[in-house]
Protein backbone atom coordinates (compact mmCIF):
# COMPACT_ATOMS: atom_id res chain seq x y z
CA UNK A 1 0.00 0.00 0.00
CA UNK A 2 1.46 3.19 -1.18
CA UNK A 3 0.46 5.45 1.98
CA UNK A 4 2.14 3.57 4.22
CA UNK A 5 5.30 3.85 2.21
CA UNK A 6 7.17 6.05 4.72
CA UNK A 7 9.39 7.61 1.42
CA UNK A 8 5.72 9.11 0.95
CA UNK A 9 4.74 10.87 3.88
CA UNK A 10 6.79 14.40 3.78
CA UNK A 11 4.63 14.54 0.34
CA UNK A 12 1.79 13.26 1.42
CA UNK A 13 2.00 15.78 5.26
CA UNK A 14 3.12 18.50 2.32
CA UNK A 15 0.08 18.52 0.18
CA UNK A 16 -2.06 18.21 3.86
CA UNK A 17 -0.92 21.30 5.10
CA UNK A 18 -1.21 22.94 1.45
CA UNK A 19 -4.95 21.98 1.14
CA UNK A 20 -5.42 22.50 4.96
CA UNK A 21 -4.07 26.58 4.65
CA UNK A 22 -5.94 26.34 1.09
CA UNK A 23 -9.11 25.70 2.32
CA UNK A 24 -8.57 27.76 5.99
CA UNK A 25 -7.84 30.89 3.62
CA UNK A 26 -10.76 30.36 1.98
CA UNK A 27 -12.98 29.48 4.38
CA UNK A 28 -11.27 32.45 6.78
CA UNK A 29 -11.80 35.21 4.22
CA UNK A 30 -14.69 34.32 2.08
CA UNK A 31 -17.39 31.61 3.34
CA UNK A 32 -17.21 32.50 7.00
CA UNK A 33 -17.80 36.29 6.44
CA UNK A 34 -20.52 35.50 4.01
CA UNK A 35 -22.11 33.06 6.83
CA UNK A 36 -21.40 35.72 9.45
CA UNK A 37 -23.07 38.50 7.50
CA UNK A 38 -25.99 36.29 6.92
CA UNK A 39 -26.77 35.35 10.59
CA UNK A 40 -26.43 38.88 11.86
CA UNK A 41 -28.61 40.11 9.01
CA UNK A 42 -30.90 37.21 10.28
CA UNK A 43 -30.68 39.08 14.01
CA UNK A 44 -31.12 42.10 12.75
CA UNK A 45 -34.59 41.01 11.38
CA UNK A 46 -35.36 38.92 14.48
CA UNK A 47 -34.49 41.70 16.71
CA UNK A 48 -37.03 43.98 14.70
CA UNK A 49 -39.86 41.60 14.37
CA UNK A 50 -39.31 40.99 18.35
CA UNK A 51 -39.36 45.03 18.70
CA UNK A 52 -42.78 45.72 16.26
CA UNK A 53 -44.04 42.48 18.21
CA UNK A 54 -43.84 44.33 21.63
CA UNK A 55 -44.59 47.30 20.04
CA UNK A 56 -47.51 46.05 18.65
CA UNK A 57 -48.29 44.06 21.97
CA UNK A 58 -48.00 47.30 23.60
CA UNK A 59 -50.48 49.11 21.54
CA UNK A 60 -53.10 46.16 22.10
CA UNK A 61 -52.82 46.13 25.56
CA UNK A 62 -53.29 49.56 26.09
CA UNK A 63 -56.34 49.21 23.54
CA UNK A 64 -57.31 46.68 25.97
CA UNK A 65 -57.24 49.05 28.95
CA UNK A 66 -59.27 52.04 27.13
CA UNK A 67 -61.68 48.94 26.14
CA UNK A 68 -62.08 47.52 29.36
CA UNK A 69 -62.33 51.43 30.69
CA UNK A 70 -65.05 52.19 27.92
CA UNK A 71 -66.68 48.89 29.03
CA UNK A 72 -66.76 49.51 32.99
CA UNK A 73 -68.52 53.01 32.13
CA UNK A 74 -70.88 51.91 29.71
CA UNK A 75 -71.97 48.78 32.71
CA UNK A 76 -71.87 51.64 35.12
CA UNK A 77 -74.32 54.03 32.71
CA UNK A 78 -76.35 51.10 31.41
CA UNK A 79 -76.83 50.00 35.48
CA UNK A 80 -78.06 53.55 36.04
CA UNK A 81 -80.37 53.69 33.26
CA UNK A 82 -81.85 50.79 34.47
CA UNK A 83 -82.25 51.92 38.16
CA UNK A 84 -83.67 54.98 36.45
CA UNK A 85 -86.43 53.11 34.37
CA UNK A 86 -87.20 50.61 37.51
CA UNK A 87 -88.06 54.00 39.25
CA UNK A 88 -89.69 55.87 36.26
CA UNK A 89 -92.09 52.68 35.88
CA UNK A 90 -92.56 52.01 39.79
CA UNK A 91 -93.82 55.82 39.83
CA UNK A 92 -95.89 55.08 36.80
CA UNK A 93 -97.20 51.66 38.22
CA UNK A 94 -97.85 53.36 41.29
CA UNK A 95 -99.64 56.30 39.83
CA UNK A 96 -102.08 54.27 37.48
CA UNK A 97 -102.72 51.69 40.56
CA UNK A 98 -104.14 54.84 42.12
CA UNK A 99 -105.78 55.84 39.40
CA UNK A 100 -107.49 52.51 38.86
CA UNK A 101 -108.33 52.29 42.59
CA UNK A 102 -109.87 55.50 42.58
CA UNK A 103 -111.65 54.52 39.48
CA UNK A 104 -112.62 51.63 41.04
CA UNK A 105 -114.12 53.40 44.29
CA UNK A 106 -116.15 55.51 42.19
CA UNK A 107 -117.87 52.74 40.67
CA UNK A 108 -118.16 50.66 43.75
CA UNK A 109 -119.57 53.80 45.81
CA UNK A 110 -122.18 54.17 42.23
CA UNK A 111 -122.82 49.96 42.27
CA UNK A 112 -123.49 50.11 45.85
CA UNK A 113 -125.89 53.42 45.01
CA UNK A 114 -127.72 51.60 42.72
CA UNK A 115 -128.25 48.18 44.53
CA UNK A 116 -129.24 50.54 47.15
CA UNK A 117 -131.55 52.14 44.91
CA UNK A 118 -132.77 49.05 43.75
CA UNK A 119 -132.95 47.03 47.40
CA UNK A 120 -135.32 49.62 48.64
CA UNK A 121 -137.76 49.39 45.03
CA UNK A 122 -137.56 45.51 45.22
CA UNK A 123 -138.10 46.00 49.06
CA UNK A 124 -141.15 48.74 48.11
CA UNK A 125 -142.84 46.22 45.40
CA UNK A 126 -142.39 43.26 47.77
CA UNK A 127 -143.95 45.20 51.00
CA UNK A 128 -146.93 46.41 48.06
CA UNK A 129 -147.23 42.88 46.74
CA UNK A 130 -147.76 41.77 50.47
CA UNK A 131 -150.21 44.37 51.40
CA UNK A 132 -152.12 43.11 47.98
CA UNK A 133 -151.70 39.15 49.46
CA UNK A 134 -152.66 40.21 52.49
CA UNK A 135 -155.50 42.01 51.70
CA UNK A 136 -156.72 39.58 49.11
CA UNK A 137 -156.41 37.10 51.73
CA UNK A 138 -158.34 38.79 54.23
CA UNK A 139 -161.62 39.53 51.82
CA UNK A 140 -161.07 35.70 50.80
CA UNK A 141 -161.56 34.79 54.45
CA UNK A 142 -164.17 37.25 54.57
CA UNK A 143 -162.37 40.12 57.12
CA UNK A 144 -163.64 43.05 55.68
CA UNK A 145 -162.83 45.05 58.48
CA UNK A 146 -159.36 46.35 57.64
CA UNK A 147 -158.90 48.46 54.82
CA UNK A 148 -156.00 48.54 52.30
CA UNK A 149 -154.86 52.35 53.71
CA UNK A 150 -155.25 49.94 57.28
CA UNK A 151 -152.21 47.37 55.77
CA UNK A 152 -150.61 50.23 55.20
CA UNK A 153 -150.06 51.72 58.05
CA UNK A 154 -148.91 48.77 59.90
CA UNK A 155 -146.09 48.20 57.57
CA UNK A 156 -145.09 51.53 58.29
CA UNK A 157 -145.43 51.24 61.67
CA UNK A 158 -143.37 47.74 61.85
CA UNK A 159 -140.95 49.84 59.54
């Protein structure tokens, strides 16, 4: 096997070290620079997407606060304009409940009028119906004594 010829190996160590520097050079002054350039360009963007993202996240939170700000004083006015319309209808509840019960005592005070009224002319034809039975009954049994204006007068009197 020629590489482990030992008459070889000052060549062989030679062309190592001339390939080794060859490619170091190379690599040293033109692919490593390249690569370097490329990450910190890479950075560079990362870094500014990471500084619009907090900017950004800073905007939206502070949206956030004036939203949740807005939304506590909009509860707050929406709970008082509903304590206000609980009252405004309890007041207008409470004024047409009167209304209607005043209403409704004047026609109770009128219905009791009437059946009033009409009590004492049922009571009036039913004492004059009686007086006519009565009388009727006395000329049937022949007690011709007392007079109609007679049956009158005692109802009056028992009045």
């Amino acid at each position: 096997m020629p590489q482990l010829d030992g008459s070889v190996y000052i060549t062989q160590i030679f062309w190592l070290l001339v390939t080794f520097i060859s490619f170091w050079f190379i690599m040293a002054k033109c692919v490593v620079p390249k690569i370097s350039e490329t990450i910190e360009a890479r950075k560079r963007k990362y870094d500014d997407y990471i500084r619009k993202a907090e900017e950004i996240n800073a905007k939206a939170l502070e949206a956030l606060n004036r939203y949740d700000k807005m939304l506590a004083v909009a509860k707050t006015k929406a709970t008082e304009q509903i304590l206000q319309n609980e009252n405004e209808l309890k007041q207008i509840i409470a004024e047409k409940e009167n209304e209607i019960n005043q209403q409704l005592k004047i026609k109770v005070a009128e219905q009791e009028e009437l059946l009033e009224k009409e009590k004492k002319s049922v009571l009036a034809k039913i004492n004059a119906l009686s007086q006519e039975t009565a009388y009727e009954i006395l000329q049937k049994i022949d007690v011709m004594a007392i007079s109609r204006e007679d049956l009158e007068n005692i109802s009056k009197e028992e009045e």
